[in-house]
N, C-alpha and C. Protein backbone atom coordinates (compact mmCIF):
# COMPACT_ATOMS: atom_id res chain seq x y z
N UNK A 1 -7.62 -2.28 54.53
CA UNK A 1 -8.92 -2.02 55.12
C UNK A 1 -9.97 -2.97 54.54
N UNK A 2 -9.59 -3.24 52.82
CA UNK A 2 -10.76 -4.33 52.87
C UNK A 2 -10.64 -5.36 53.00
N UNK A 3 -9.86 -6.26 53.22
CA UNK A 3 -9.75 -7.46 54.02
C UNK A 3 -9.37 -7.33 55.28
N UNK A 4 -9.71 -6.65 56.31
CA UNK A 4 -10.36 -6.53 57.58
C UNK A 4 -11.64 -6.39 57.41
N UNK A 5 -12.14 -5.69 56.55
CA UNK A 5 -14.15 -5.62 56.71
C UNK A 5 -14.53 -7.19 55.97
N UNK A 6 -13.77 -7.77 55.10
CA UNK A 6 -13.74 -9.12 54.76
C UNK A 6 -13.57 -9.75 55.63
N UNK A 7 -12.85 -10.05 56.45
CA UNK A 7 -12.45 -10.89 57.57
C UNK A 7 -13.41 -10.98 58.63
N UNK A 8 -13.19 -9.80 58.87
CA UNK A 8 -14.68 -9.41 59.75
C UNK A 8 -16.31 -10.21 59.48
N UNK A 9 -16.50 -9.99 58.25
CA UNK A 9 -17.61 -10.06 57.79
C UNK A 9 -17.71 -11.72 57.56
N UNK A 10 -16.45 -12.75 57.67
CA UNK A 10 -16.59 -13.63 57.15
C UNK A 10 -16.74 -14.44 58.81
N UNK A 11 -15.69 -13.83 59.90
CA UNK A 11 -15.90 -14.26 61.32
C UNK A 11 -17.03 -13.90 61.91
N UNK A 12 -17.98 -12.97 61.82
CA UNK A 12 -19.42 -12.75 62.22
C UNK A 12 -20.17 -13.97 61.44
N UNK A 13 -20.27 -14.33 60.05
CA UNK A 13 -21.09 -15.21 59.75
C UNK A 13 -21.06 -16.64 60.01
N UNK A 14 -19.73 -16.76 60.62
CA UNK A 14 -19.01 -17.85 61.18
C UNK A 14 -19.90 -18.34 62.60
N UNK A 15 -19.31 -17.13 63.20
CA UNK A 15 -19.89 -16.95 64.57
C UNK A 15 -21.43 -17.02 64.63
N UNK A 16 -22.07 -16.47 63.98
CA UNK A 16 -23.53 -15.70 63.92
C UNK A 16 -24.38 -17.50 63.64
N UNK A 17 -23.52 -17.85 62.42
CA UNK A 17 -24.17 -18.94 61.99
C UNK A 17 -25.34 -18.39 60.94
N UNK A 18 -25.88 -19.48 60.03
CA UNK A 18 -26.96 -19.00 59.25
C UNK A 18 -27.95 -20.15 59.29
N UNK A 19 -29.61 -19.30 59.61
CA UNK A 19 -30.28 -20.33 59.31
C UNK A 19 -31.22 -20.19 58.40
N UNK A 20 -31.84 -21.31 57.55
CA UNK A 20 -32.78 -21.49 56.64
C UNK A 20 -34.10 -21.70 57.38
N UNK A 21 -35.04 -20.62 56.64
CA UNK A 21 -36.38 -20.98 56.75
C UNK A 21 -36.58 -22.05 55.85
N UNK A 22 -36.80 -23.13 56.07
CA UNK A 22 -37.15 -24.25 55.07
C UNK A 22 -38.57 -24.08 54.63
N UNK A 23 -39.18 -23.75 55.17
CA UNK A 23 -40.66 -24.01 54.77
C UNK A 23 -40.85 -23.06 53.46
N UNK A 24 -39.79 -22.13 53.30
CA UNK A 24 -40.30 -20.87 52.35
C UNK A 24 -39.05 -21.37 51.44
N UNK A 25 -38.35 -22.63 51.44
CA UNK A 25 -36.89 -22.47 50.70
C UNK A 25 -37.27 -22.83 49.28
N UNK A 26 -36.66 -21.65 48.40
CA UNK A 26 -37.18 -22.46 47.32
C UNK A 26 -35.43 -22.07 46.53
N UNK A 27 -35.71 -22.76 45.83
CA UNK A 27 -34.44 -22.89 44.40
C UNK A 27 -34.64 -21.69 43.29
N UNK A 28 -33.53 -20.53 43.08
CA UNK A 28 -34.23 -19.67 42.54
C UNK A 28 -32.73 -19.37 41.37
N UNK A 29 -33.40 -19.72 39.87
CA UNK A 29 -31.95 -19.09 39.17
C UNK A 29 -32.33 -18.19 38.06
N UNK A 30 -31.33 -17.02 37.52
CA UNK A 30 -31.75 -16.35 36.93
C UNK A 30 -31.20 -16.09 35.78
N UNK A 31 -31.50 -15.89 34.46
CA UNK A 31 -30.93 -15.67 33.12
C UNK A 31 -31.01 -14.33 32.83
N UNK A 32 -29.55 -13.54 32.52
CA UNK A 32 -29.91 -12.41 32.11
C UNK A 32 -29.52 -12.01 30.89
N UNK A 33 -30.07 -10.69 30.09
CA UNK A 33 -29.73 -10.77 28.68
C UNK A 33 -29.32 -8.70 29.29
N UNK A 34 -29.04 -8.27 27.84
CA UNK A 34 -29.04 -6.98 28.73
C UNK A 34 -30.13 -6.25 28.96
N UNK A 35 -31.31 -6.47 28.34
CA UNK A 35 -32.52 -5.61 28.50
C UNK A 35 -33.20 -6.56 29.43
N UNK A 36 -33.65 -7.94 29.43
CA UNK A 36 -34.17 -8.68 30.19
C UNK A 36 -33.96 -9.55 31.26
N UNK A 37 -34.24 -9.73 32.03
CA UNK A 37 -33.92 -10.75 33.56
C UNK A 37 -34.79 -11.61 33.72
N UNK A 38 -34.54 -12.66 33.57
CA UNK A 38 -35.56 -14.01 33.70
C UNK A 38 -35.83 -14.56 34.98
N UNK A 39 -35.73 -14.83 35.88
CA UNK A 39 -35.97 -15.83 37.11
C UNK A 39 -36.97 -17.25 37.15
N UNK A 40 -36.08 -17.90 37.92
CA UNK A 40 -37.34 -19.33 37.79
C UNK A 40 -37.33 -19.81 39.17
N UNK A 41 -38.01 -19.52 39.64
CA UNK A 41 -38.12 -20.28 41.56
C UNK A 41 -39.23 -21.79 41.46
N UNK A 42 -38.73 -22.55 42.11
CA UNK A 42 -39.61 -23.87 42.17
C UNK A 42 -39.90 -23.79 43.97
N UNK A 43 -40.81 -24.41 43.96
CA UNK A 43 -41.38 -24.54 45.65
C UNK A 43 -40.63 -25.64 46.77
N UNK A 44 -39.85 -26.54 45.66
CA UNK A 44 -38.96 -27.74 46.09
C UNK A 44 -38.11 -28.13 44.65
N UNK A 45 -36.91 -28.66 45.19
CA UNK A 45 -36.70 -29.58 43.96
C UNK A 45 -36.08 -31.09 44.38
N UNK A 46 -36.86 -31.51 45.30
CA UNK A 46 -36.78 -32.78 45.63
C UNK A 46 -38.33 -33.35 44.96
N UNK A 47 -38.55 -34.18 44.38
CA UNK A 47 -39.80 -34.28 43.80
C UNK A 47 -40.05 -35.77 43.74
N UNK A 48 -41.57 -36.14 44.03
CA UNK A 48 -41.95 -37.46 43.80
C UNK A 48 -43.01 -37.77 42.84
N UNK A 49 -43.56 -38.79 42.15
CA UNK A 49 -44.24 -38.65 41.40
C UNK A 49 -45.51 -38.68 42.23
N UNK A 50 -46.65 -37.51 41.62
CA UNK A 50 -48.11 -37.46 41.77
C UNK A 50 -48.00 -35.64 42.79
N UNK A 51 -46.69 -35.51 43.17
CA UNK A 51 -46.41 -34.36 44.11
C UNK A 51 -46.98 -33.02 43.28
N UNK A 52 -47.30 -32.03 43.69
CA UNK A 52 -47.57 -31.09 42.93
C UNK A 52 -46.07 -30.19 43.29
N UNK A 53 -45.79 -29.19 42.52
CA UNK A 53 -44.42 -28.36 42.40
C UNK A 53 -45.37 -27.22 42.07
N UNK A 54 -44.74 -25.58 42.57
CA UNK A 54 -45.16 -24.53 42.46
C UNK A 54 -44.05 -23.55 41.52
N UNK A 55 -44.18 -23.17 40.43
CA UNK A 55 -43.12 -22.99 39.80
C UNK A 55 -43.87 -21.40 38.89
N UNK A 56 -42.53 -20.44 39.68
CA UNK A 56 -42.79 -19.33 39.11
C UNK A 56 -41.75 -18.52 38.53
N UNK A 57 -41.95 -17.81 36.80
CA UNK A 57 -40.99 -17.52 36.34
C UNK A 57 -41.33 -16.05 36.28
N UNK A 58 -40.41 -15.15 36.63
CA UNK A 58 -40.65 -13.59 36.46
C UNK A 58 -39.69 -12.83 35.28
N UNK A 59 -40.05 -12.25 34.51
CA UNK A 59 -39.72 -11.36 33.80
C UNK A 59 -39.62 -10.04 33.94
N UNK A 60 -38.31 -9.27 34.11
CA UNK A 60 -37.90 -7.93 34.15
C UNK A 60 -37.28 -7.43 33.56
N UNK A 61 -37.74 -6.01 33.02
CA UNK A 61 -37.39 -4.94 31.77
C UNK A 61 -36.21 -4.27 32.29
N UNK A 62 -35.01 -4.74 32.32
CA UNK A 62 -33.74 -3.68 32.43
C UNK A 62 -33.49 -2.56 32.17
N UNK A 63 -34.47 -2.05 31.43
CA UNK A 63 -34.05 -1.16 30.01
C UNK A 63 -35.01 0.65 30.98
N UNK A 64 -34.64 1.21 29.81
CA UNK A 64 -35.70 2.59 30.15
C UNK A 64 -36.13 2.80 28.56
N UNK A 65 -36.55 1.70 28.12
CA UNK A 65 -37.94 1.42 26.54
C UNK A 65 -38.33 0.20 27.20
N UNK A 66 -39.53 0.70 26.54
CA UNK A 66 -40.50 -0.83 26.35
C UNK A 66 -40.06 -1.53 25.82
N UNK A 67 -40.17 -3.08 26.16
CA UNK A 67 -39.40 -3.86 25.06
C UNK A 67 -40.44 -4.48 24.41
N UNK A 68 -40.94 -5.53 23.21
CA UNK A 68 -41.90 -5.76 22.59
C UNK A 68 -41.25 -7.39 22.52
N UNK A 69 -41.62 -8.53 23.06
CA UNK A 69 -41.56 -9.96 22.63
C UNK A 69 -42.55 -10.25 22.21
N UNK A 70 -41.95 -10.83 20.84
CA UNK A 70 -42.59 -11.48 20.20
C UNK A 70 -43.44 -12.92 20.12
N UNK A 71 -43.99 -13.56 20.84
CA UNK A 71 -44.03 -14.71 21.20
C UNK A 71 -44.61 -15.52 19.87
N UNK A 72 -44.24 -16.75 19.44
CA UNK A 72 -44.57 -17.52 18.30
C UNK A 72 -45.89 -17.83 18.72
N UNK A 73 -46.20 -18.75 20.03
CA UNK A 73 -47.73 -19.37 20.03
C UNK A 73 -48.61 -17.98 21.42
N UNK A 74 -49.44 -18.61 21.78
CA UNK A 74 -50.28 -17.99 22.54
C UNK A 74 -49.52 -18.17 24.03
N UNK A 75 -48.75 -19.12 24.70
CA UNK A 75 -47.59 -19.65 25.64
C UNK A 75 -47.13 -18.09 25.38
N UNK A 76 -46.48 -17.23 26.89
CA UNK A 76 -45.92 -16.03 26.74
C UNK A 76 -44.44 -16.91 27.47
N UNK A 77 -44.20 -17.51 28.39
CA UNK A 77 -43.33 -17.94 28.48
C UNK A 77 -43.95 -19.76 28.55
N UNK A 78 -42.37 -20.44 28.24
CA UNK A 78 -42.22 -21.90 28.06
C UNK A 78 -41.57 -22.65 29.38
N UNK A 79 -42.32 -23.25 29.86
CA UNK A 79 -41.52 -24.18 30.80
C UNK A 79 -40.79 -25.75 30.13
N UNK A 80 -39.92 -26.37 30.19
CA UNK A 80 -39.38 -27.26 29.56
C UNK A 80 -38.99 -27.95 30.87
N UNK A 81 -38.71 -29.45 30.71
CA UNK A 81 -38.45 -30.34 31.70
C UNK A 81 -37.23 -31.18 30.50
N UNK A 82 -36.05 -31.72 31.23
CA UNK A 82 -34.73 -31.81 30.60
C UNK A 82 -34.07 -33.05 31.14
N UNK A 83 -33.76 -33.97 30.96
CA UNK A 83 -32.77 -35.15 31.21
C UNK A 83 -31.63 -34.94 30.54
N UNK A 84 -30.74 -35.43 31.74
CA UNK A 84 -29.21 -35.69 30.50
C UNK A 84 -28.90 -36.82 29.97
N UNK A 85 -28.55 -36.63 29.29
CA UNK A 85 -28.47 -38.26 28.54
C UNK A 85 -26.52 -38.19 28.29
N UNK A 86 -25.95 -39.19 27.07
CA UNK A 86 -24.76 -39.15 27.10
C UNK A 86 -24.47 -38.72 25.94
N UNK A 87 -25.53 -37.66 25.21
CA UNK A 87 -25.26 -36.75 23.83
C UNK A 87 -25.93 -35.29 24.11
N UNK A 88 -26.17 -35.14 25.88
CA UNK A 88 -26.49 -34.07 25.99
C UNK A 88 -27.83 -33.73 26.74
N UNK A 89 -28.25 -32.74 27.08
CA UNK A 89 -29.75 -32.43 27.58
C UNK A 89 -30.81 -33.13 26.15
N UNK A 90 -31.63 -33.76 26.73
CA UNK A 90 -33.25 -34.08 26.11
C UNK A 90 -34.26 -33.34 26.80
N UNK A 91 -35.02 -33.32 25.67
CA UNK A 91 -36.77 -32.78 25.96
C UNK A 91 -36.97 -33.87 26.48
N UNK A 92 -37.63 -33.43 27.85
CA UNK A 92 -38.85 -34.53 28.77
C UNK A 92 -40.29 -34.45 28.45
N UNK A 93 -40.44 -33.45 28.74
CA UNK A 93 -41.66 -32.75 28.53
C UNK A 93 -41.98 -31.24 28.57
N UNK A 94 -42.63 -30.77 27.80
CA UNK A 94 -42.89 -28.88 27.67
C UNK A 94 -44.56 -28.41 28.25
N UNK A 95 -44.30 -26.72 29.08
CA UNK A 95 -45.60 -26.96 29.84
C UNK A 95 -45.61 -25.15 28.78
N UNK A 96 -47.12 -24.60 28.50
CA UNK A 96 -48.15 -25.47 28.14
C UNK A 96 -48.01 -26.65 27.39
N UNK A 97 -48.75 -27.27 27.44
CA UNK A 97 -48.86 -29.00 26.31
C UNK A 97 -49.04 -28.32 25.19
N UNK A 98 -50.07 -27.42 25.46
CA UNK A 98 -51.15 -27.14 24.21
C UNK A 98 -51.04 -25.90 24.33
N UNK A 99 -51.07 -24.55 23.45
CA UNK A 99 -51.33 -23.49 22.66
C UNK A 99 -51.13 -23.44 21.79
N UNK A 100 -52.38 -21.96 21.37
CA UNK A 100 -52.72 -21.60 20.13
C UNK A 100 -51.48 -21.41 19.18
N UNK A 101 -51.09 -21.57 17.95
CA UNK A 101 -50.25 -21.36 17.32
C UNK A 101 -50.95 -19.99 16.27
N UNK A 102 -50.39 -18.92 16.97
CA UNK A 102 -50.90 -17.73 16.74
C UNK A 102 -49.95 -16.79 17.35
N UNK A 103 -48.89 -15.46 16.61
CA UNK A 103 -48.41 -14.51 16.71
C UNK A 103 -48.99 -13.64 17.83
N UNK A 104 -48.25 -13.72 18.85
CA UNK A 104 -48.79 -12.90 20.05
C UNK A 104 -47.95 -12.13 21.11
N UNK A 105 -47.77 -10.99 20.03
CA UNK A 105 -46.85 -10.40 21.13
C UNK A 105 -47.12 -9.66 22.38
N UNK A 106 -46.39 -9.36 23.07
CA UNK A 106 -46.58 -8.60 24.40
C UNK A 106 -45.72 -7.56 24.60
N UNK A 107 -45.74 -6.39 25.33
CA UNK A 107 -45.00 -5.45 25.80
C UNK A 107 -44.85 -5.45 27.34
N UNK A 108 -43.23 -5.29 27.98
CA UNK A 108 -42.70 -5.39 29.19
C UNK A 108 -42.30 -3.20 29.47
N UNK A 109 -43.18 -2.62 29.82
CA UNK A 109 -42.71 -1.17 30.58
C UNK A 109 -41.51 -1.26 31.00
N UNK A 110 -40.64 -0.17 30.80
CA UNK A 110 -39.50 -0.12 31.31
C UNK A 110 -39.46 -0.36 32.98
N UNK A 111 -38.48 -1.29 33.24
CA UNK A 111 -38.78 -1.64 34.84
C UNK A 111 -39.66 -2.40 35.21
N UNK A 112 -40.66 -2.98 34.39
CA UNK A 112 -41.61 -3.46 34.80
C UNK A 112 -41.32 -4.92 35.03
N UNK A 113 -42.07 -5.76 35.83
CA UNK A 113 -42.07 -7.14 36.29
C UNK A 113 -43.52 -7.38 35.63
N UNK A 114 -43.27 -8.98 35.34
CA UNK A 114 -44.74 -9.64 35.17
C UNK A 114 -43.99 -11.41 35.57
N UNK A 115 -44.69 -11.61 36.28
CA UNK A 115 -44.87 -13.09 37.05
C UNK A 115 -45.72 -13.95 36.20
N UNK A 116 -45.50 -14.87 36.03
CA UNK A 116 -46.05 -16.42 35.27
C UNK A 116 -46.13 -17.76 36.42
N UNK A 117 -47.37 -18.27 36.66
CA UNK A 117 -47.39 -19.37 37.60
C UNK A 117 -47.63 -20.35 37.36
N UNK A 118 -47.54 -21.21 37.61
CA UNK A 118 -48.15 -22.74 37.06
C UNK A 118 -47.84 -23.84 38.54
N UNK A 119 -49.18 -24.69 38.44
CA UNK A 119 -48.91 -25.46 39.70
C UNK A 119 -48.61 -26.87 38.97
N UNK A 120 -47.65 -27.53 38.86
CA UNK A 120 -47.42 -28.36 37.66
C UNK A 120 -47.38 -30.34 39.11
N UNK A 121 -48.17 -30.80 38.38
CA UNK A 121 -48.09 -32.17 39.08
C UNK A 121 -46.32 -32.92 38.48
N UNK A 122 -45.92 -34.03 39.14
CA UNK A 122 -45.11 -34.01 38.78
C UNK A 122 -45.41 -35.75 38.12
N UNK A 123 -45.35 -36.01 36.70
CA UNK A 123 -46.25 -37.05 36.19
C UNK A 123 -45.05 -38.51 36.43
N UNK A 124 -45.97 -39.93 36.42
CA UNK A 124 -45.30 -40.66 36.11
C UNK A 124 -43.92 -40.84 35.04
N UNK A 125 -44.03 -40.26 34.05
CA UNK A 125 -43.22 -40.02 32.99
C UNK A 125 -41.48 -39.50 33.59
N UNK A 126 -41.84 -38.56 34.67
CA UNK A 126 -40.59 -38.17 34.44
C UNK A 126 -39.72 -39.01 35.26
N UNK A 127 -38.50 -39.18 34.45
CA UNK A 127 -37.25 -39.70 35.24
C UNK A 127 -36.75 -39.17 36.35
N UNK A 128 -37.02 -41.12 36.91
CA UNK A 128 -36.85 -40.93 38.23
C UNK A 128 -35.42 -41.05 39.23
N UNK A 129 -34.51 -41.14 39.97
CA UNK A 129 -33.17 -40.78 40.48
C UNK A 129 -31.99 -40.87 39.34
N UNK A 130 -32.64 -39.49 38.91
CA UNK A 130 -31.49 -39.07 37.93
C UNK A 130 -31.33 -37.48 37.61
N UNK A 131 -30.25 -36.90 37.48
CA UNK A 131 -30.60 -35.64 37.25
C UNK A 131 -31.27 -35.16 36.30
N UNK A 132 -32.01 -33.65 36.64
CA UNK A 132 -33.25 -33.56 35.65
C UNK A 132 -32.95 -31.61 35.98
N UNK A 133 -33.40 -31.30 34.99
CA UNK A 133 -32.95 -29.56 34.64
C UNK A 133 -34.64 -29.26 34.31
N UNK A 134 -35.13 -28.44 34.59
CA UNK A 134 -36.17 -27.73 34.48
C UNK A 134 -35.87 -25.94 33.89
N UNK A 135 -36.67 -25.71 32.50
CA UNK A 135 -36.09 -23.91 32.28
C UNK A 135 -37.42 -23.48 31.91
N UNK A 136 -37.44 -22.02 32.16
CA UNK A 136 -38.43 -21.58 31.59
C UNK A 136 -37.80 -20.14 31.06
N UNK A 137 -38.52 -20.22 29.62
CA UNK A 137 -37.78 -18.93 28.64
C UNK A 137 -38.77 -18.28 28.35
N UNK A 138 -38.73 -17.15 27.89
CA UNK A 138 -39.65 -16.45 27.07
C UNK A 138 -39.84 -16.49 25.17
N UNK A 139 -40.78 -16.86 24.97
CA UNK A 139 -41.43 -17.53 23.94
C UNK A 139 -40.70 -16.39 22.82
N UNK A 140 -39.97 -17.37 21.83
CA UNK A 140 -39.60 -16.52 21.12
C UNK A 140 -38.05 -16.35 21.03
N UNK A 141 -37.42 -16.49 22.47
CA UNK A 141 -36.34 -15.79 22.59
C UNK A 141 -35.25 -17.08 23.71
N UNK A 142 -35.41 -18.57 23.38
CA UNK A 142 -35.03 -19.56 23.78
C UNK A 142 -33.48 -19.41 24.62
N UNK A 143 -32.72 -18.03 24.23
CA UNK A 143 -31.09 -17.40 25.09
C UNK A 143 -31.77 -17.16 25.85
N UNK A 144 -33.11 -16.18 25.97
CA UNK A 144 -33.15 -15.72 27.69
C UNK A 144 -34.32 -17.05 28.64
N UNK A 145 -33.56 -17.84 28.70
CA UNK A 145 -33.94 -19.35 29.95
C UNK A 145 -33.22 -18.87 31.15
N UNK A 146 -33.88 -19.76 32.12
CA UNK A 146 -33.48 -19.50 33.40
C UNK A 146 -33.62 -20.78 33.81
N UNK A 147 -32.28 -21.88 34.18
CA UNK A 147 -32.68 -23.37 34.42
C UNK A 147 -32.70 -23.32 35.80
N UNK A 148 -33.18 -24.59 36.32
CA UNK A 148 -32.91 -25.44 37.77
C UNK A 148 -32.67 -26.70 38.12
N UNK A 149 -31.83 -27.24 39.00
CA UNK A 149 -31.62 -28.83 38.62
C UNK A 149 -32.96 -28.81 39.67
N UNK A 150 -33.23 -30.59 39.17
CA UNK A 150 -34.20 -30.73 40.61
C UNK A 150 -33.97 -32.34 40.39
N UNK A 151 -34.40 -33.21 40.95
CA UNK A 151 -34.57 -34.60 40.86
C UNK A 151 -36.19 -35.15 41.46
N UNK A 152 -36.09 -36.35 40.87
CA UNK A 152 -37.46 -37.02 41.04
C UNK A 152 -37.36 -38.25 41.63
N UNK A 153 -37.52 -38.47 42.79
CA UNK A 153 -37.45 -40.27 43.56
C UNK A 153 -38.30 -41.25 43.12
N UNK A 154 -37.74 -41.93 43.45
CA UNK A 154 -38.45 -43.36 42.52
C UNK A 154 -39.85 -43.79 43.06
N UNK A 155 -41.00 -43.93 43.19
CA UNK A 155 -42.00 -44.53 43.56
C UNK A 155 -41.57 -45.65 44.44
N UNK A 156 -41.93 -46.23 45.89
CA UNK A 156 -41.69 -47.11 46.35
C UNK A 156 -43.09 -48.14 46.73
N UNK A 157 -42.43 -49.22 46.29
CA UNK A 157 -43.80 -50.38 46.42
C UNK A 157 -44.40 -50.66 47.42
């Protein structure tokens, strides 16, 4: 019986076909720990330089306690930008640039969501037709990241 509702289910989507809203498509991956769920959606990850990118990371409380992160600076979560190289992922660049370096923790309600946004330009700096990993973690706690590949095209003259 369940590979007839498999079969089934795989010849309807066959048949049916699937289509993408592109305009709303975004790239969405998620890190989970057991109390926390990370997500990181970007608005594109085809990217050119001077383009702006819409990049939002959500945080969710698995749990039934509050959980308490600790965050090192005033940054509640870290966005990081990543090249591979041939000894591994490199730091590109980290978003905020700048915060306070000041103990600041926060509390997540059981179940609760909290969203983080940033409209991030995409600068000369970053490397261009090559693969490139983008994560954003929660400050403090660098296991719960949530990456995305994306790439950056070359400027044309």
């Amino acid at each position: 019986m369940k590979y007839a509702v498999c079969t089934l289910a795989i010849a309807l989507a066959v048949v049916t076909g699937c289509e993408r809203n592109v305009a709303h498509q975004r790239q969405v991956l998620a890190a989970r720990a057991e109390d926390i769920r990370l997500t990181l959606s970007l608005s594109t990850t085809a990217l050119a330089a001077g383009q702006d990118v819409h990049v939002i990371a959500t945080a969710v409380n698995n749990t039934r306690r509050p959980l308490e992160i600790t965050a090192s600076t005033s940054a509640l979560v870290i966005v990081r930008l990543w090249r591979q190289t041939p000894s591994g992922w490199t730091q590109v660049r980290e978003y905020p640039e700048t915060a306070l370096q000041v103990l600041h923790p926060w509390t997540l309600a059981p179940g609760e969501q909290r969203e983080f946004e940033w409209t991030l330009t995409v600068e000369p700096n970053w490397p261009p037709n090559e693969p490139l990993r983008m994560t954003a973690e929660l400050n403090g706690h660098p296991a719960r990241s949530a990456p995305v590949a994306l790439r950056v095209t070359a400027a044309t003259k």
